[in-house]
N, C-alpha and C. Protein backbone atom coordinates (compact mmCIF):
# COMPACT_ATOMS: atom_id res chain seq x y z
N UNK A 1 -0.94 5.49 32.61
CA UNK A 1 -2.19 5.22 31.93
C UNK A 1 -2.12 5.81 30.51
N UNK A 2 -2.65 5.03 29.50
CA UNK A 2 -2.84 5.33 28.32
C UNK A 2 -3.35 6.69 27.96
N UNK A 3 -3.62 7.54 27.25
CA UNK A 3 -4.28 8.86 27.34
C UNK A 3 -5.20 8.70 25.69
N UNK A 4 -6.03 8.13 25.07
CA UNK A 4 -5.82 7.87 24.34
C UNK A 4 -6.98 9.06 23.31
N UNK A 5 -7.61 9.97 24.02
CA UNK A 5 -8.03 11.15 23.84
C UNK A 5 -9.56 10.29 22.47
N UNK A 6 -10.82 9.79 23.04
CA UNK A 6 -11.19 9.08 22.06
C UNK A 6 -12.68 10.04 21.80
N UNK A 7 -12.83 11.17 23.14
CA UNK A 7 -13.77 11.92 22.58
C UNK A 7 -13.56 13.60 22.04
N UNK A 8 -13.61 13.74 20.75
CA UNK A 8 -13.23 14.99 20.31
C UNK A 8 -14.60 15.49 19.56
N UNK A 9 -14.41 17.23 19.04
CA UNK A 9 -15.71 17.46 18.55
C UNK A 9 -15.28 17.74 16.96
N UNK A 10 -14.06 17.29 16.75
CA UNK A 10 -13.66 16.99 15.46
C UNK A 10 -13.81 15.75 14.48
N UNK A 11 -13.85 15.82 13.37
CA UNK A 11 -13.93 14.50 12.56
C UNK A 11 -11.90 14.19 12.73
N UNK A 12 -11.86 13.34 12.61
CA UNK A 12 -10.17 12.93 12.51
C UNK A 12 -10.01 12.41 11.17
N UNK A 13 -8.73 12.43 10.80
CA UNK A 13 -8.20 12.13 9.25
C UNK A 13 -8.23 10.47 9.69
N UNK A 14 -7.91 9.68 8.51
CA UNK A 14 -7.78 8.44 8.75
C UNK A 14 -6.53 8.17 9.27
N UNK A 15 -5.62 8.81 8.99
CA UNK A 15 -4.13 8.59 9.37
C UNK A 15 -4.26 8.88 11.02
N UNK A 16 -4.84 10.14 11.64
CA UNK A 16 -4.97 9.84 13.11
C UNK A 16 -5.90 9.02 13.41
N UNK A 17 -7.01 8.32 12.80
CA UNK A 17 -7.95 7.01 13.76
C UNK A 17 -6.61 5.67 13.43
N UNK A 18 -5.87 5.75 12.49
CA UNK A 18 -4.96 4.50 12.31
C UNK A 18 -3.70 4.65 13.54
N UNK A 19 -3.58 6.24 13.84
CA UNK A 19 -2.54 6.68 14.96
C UNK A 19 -3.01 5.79 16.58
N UNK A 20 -4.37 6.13 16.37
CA UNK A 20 -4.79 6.25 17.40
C UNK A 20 -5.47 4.51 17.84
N UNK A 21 -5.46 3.87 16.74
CA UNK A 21 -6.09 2.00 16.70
C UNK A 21 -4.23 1.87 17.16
N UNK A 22 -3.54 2.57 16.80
CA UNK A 22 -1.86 1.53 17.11
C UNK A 22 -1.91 1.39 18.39
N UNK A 23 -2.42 3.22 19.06
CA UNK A 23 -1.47 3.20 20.59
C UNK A 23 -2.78 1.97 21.06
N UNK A 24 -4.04 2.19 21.09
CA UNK A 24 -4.72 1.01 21.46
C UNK A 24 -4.42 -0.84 21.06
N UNK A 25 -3.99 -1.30 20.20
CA UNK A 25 -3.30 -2.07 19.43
C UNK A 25 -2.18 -2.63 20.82
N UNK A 26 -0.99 -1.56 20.73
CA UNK A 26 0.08 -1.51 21.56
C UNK A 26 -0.49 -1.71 22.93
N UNK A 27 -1.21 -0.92 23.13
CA UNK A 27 -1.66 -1.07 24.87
C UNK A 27 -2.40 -2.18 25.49
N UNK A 28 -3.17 -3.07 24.44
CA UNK A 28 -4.02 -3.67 24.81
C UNK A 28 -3.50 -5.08 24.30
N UNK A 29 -2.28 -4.98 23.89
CA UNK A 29 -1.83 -6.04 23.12
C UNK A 29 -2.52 -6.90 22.15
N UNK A 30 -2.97 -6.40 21.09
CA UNK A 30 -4.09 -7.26 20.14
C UNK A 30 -2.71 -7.63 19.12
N UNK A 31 -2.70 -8.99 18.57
CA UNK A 31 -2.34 -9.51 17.63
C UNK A 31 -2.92 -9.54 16.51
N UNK A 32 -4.07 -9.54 16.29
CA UNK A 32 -4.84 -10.22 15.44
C UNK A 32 -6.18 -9.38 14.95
N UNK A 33 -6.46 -8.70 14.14
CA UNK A 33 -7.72 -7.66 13.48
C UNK A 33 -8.54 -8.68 12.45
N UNK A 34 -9.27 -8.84 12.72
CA UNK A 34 -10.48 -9.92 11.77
C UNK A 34 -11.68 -8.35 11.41
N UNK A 35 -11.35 -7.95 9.59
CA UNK A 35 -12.25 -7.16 9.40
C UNK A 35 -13.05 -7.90 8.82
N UNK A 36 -14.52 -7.64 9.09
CA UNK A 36 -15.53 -8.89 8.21
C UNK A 36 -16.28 -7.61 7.68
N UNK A 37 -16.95 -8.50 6.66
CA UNK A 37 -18.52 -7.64 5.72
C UNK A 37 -17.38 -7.17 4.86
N UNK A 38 -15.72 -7.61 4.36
CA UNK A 38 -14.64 -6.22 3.45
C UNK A 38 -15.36 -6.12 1.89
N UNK A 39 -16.32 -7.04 1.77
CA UNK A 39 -16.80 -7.13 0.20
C UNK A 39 -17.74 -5.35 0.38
N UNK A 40 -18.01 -4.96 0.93
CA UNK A 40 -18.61 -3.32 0.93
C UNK A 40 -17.87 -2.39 0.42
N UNK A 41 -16.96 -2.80 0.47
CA UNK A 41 -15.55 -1.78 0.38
C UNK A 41 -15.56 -2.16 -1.05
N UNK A 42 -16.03 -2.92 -2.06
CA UNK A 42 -16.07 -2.85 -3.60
C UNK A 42 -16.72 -2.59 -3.86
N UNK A 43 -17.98 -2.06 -3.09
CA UNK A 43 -19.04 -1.52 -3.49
C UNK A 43 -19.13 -0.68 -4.19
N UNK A 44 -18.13 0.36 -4.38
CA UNK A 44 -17.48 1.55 -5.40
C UNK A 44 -16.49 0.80 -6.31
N UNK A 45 -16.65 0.67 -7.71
CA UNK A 45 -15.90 0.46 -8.08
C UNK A 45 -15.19 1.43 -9.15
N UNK A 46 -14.90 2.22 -8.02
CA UNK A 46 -13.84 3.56 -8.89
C UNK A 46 -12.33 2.68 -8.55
N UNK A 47 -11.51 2.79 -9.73
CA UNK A 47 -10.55 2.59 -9.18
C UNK A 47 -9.25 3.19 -7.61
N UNK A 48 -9.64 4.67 -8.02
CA UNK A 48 -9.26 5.31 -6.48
C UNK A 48 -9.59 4.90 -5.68
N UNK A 49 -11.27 5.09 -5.33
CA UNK A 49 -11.34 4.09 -4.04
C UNK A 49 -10.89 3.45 -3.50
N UNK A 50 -11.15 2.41 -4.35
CA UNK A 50 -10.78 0.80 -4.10
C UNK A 50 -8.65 0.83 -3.92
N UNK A 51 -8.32 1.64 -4.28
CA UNK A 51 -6.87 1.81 -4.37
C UNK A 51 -6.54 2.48 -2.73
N UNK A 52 -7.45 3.41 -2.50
CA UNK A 52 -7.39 4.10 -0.94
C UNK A 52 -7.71 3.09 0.09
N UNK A 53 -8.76 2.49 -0.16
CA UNK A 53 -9.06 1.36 1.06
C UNK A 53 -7.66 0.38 0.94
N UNK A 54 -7.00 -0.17 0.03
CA UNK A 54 -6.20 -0.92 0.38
C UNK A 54 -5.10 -0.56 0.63
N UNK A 55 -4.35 0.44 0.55
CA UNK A 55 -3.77 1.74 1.39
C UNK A 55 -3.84 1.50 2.56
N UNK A 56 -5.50 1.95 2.66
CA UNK A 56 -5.69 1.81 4.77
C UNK A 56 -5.50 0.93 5.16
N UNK A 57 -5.72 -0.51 4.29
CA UNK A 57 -5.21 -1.31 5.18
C UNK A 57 -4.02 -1.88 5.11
N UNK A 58 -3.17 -1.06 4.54
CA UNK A 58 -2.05 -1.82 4.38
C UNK A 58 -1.12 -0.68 5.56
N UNK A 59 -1.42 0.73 5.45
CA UNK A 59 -1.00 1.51 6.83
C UNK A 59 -1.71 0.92 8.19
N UNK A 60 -2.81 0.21 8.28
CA UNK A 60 -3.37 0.24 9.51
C UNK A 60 -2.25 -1.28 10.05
N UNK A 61 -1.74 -2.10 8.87
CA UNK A 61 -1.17 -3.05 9.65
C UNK A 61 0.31 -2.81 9.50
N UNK A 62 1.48 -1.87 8.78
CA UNK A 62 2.30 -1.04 9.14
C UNK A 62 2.32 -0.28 10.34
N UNK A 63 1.61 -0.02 10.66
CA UNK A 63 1.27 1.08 11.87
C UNK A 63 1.05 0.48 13.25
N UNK A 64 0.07 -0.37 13.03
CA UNK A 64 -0.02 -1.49 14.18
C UNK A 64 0.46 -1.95 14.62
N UNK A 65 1.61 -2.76 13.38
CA UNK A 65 2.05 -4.01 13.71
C UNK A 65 1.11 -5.37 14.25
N UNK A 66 0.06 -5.20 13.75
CA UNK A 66 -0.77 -6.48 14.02
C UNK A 66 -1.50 -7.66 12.43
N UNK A 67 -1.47 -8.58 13.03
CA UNK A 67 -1.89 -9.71 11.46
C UNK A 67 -3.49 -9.12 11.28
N UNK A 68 -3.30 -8.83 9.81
CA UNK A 68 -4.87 -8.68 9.78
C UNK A 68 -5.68 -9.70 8.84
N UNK A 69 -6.93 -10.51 9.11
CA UNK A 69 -7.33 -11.29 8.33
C UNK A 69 -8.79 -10.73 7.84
N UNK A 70 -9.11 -10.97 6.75
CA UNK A 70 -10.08 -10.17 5.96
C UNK A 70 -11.19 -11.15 5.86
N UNK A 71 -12.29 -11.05 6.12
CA UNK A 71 -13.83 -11.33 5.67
C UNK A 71 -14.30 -10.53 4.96
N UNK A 72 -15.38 -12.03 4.08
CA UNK A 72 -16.29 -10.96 2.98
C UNK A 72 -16.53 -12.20 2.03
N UNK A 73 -17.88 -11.64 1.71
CA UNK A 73 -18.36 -12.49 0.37
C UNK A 73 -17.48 -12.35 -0.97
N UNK A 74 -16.84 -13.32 -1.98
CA UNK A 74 -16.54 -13.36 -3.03
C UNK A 74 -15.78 -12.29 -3.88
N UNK A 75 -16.80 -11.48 -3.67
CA UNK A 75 -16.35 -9.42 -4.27
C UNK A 75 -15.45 -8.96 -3.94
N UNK A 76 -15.11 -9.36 -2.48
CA UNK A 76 -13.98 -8.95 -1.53
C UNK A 76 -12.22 -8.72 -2.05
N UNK A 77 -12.47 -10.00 -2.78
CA UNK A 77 -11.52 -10.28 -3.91
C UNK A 77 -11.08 -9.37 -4.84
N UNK A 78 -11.97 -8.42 -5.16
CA UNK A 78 -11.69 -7.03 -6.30
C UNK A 78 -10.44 -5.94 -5.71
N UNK A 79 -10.26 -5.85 -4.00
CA UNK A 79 -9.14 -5.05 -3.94
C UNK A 79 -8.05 -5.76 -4.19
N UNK A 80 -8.01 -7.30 -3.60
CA UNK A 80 -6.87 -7.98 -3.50
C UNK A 80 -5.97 -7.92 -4.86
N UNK A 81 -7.26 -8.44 -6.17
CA UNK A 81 -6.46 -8.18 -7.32
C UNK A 81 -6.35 -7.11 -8.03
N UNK A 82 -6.63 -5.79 -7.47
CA UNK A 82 -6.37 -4.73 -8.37
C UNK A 82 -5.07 -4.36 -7.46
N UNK A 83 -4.79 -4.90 -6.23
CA UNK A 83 -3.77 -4.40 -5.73
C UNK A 83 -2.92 -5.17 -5.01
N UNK A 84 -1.74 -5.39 -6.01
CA UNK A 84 -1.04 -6.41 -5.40
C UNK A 84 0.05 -6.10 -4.26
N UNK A 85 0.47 -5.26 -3.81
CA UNK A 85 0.78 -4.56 -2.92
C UNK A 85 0.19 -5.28 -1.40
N UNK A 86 -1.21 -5.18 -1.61
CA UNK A 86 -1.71 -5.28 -0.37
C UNK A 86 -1.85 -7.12 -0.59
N UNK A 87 -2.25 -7.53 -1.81
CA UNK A 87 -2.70 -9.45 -1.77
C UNK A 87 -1.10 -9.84 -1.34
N UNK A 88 -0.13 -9.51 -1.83
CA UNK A 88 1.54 -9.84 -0.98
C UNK A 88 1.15 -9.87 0.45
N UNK A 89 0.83 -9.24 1.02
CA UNK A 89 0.48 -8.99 2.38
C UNK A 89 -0.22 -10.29 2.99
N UNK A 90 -0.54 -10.95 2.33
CA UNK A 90 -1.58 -12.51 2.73
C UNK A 90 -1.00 -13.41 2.06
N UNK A 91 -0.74 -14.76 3.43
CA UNK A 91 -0.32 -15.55 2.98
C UNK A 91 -1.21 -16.76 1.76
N UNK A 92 -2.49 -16.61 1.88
CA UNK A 92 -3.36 -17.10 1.13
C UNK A 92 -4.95 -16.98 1.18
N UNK A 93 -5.57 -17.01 -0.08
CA UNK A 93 -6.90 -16.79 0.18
C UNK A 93 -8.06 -17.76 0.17
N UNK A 94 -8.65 -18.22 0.86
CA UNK A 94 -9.10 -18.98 1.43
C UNK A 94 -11.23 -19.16 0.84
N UNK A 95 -11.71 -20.05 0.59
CA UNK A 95 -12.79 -20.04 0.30
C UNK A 95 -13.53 -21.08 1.10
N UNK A 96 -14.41 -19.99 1.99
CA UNK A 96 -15.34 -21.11 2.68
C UNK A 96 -16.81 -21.11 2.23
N UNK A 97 -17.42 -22.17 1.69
CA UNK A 97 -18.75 -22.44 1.35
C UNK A 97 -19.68 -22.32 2.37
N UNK A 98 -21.01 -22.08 1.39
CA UNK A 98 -22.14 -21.76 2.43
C UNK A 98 -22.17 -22.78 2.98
N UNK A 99 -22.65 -22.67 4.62
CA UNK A 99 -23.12 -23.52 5.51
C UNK A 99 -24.25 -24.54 4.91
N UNK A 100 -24.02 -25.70 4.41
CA UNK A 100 -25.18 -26.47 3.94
C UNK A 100 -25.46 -28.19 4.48
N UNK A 101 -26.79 -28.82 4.80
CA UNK A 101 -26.36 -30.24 4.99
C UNK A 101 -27.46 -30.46 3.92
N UNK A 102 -26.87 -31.81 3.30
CA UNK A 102 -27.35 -32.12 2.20
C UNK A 102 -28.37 -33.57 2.70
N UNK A 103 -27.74 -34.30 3.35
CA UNK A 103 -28.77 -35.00 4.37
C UNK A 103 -29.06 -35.40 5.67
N UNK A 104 -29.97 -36.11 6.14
CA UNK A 104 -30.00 -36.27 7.44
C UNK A 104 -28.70 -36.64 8.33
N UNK A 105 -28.04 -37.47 7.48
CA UNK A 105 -26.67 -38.04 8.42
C UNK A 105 -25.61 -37.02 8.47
N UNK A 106 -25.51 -35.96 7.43
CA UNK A 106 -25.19 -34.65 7.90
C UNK A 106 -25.71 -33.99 9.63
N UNK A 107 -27.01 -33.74 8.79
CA UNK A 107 -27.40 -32.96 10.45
C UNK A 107 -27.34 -33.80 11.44
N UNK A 108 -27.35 -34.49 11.35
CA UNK A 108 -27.10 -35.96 12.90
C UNK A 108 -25.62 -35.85 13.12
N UNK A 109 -24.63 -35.87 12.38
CA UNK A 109 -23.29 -35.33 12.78
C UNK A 109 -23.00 -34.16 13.67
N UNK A 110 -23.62 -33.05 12.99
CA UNK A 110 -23.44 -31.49 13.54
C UNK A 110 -24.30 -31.69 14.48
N UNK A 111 -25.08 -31.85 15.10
CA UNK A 111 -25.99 -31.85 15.92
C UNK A 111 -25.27 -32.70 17.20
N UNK A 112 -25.07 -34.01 16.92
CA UNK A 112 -24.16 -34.76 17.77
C UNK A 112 -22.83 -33.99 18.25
N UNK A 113 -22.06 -33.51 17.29
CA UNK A 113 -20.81 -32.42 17.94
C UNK A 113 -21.25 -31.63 18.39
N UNK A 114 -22.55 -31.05 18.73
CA UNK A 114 -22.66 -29.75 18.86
C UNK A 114 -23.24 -29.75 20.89
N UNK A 115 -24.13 -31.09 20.87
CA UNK A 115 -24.53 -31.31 22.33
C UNK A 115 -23.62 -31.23 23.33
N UNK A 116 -23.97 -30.90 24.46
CA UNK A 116 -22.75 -30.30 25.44
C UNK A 116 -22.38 -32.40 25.99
């Protein structure tokens, strides 16, 4: 059995919660990390920051060994290009538009795919 020690009365460094997402990662066999809301993470726009978060995630998927795909509104975009290090890391970035129907024969489509 895994031991994976998840209640402590310590704060942990990031390097042990990234220790500790692998052995879970490994044990549970996850391929695949979908972080969403990542546009928060520019919410600071110190350059350190923004240089540390993409760090973490560039150790959390070193460490893992798992694909990680990123969500986030537009902004999200500010680590990718201040750090190319981590945008190498993705095969491409992708833009999906707001959910919109512009007319009825729209919503009569989605609506029709959508009935069981």
């Amino acid at each position: 059995m895994l031991q994976l020690d998840v209640t402590t009365s310590r704060t942990l460094s990031e390097q042990e919660l990234i220790t500790r997402f692998a052995k879970i990662a490994e044990y549970c066999r996850i391929q695949l990390v979908i972080i969403d809301e990542f546009h928060h993470f520019t919410e600071s726009s110190h350059y350190p920051k923004l240089l540390r978060f993409a760090n973490s995630v560039k150790s959390l998927m070193n460490r893992a060994g798992v694909s990680v795909a990123l969500m986030g509104l537009p902004s999200s975009r500010t680590i990718l290009d201040k750090n190319q290090q981590l945008r190498g890391r993705f095969s491409s970035v992708q833009h999906i538009g707001a959910f919109a129907m512009d007319d009825c024969a729209q919503f009569n489509d989605f609506w029709t795919c959508c009935e069981p």
